[in-house]
N, C-alpha and C. Protein backbone atom coordinates (compact mmCIF):
# COMPACT_ATOMS: atom_id res chain seq x y z
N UNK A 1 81.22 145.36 164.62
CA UNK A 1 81.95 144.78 163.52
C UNK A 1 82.95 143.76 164.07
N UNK A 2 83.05 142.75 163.81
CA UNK A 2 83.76 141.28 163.89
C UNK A 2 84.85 141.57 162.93
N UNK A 3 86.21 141.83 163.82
CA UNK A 3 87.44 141.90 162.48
C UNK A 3 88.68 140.51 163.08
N UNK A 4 87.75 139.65 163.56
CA UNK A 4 88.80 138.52 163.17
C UNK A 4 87.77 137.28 162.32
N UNK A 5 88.88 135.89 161.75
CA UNK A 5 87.56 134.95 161.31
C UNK A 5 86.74 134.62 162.07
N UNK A 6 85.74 134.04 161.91
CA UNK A 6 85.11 133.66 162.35
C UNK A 6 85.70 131.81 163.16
N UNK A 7 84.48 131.37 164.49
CA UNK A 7 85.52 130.55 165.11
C UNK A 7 85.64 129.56 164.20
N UNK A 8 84.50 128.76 163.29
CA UNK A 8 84.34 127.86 162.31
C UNK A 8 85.79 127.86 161.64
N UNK A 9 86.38 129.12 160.80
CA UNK A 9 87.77 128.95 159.96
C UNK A 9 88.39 129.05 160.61
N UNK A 10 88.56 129.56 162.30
CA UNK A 10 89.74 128.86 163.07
C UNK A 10 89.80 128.04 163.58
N UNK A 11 88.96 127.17 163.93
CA UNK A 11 88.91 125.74 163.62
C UNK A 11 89.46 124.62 162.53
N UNK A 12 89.40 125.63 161.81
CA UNK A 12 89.79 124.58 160.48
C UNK A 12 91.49 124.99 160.31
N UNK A 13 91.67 125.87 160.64
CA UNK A 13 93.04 126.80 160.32
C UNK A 13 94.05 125.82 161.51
N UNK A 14 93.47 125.45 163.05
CA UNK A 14 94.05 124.91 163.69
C UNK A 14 94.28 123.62 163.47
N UNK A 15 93.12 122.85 162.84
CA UNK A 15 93.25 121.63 162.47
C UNK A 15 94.73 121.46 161.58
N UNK A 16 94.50 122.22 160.48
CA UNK A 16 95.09 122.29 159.60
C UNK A 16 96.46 122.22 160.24
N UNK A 17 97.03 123.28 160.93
CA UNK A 17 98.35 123.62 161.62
C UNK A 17 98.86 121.99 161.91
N UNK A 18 97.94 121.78 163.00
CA UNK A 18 98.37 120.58 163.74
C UNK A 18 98.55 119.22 162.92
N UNK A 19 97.92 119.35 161.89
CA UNK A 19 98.35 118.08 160.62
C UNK A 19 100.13 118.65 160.16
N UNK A 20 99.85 119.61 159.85
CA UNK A 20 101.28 120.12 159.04
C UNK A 20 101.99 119.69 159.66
N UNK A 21 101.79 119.85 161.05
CA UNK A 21 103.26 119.84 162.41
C UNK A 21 103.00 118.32 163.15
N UNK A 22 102.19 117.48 162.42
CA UNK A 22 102.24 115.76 162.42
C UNK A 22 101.91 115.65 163.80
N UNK A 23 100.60 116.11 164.27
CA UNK A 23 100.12 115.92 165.45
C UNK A 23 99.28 114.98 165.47
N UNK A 24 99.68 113.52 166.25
CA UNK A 24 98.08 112.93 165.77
C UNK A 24 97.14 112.78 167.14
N UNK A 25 97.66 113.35 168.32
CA UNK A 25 96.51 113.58 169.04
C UNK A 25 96.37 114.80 170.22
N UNK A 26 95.61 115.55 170.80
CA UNK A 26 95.39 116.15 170.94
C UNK A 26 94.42 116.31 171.94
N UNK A 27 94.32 117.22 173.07
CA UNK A 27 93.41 117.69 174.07
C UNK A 27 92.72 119.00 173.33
N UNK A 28 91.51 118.90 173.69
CA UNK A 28 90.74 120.31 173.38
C UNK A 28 89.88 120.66 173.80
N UNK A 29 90.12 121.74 174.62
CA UNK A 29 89.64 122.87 175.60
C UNK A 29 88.48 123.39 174.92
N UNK A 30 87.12 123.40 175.65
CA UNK A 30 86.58 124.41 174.61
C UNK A 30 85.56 124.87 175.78
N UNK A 31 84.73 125.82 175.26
CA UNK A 31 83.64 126.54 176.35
C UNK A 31 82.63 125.79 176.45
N UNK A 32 81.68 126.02 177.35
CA UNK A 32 80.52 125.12 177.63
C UNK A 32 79.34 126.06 176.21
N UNK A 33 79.64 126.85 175.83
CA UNK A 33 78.37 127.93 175.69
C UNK A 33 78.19 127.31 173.70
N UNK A 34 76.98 127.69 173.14
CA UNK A 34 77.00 127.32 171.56
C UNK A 34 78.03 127.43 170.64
N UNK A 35 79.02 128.34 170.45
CA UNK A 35 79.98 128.51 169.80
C UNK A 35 81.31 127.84 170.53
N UNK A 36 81.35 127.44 171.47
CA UNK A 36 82.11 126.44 171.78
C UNK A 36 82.04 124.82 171.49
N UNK A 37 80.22 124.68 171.16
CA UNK A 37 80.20 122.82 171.09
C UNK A 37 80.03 123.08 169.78
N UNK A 38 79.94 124.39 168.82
CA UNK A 38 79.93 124.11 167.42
C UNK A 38 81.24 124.57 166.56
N UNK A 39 82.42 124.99 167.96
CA UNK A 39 83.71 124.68 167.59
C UNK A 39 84.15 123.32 167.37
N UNK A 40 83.89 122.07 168.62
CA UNK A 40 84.35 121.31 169.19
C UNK A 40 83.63 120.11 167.72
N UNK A 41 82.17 120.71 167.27
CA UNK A 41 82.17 119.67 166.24
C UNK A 41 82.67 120.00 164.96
N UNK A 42 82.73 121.18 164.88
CA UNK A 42 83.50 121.14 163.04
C UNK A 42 85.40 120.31 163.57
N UNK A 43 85.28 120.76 164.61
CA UNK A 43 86.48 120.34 165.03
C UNK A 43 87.22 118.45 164.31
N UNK A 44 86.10 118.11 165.12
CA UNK A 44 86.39 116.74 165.22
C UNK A 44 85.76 116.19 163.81
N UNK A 45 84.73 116.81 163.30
CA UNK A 45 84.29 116.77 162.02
C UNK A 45 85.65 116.20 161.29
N UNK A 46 86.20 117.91 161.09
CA UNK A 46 87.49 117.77 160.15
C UNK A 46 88.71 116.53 160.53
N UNK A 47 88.70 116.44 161.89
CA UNK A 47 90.20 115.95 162.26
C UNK A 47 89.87 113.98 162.09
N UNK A 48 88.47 113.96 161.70
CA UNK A 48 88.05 112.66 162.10
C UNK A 48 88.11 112.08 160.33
N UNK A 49 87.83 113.34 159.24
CA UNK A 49 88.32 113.05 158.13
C UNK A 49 89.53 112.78 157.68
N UNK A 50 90.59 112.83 158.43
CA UNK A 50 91.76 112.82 158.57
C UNK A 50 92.33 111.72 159.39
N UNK A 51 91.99 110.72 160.26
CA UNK A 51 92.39 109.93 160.77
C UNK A 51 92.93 110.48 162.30
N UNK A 52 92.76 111.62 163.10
CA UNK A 52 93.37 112.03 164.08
C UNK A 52 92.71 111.92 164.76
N UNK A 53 92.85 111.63 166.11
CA UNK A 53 92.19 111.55 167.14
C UNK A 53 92.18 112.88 168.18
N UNK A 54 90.94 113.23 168.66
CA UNK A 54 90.96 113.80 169.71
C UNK A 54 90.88 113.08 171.19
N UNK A 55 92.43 113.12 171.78
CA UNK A 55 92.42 112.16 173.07
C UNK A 55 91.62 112.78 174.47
N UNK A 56 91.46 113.63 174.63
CA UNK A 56 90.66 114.55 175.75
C UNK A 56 90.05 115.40 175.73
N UNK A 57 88.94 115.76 176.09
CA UNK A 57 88.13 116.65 175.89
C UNK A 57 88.11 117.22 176.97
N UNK A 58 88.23 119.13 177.13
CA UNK A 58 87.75 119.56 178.46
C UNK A 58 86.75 120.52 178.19
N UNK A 59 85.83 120.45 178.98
CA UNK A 59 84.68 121.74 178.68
C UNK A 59 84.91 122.50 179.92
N UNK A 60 84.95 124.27 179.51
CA UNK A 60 84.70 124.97 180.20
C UNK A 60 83.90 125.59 180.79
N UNK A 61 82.82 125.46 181.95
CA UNK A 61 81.67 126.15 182.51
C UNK A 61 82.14 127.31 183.10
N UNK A 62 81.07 128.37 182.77
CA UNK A 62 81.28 129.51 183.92
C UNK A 62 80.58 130.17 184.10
N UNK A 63 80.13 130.36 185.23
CA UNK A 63 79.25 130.87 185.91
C UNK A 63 79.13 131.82 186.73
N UNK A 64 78.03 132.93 186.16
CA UNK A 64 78.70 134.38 186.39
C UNK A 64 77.44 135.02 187.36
């Protein structure tokens, strides 16, 4: 059982934050693995409807 949101609405929840608090750009960390590059696009999805830029991108690999 999954008892937090899912990453999709925290994605949107962070976007959201960072508008409120007049952020207009931003680094974002994300994992190399599927739910990390389908964080990274609702991400920019939303923030790109909005006029904000994402200034850096870092992907995380790891290898186990």
């Amino acid at each position: 059982m999954r008892t937090v949101p899912s990453y999709a609405r925290q994605t949107e929840v962070w976007a959201d934050l960072l508008d409120k608090l007049g952020f207009k750009q931003i680094i974002f960390i994300h994992s190399s693995d599927q739910e990390g590059r389908a964080m990274l696009g609702k991400f920019q999805s939303k923030t790109e409807s909005e006029n904000k830029k994402v200034a850096q991108l870092l992907m995380l690999k790891f290898h186990f």
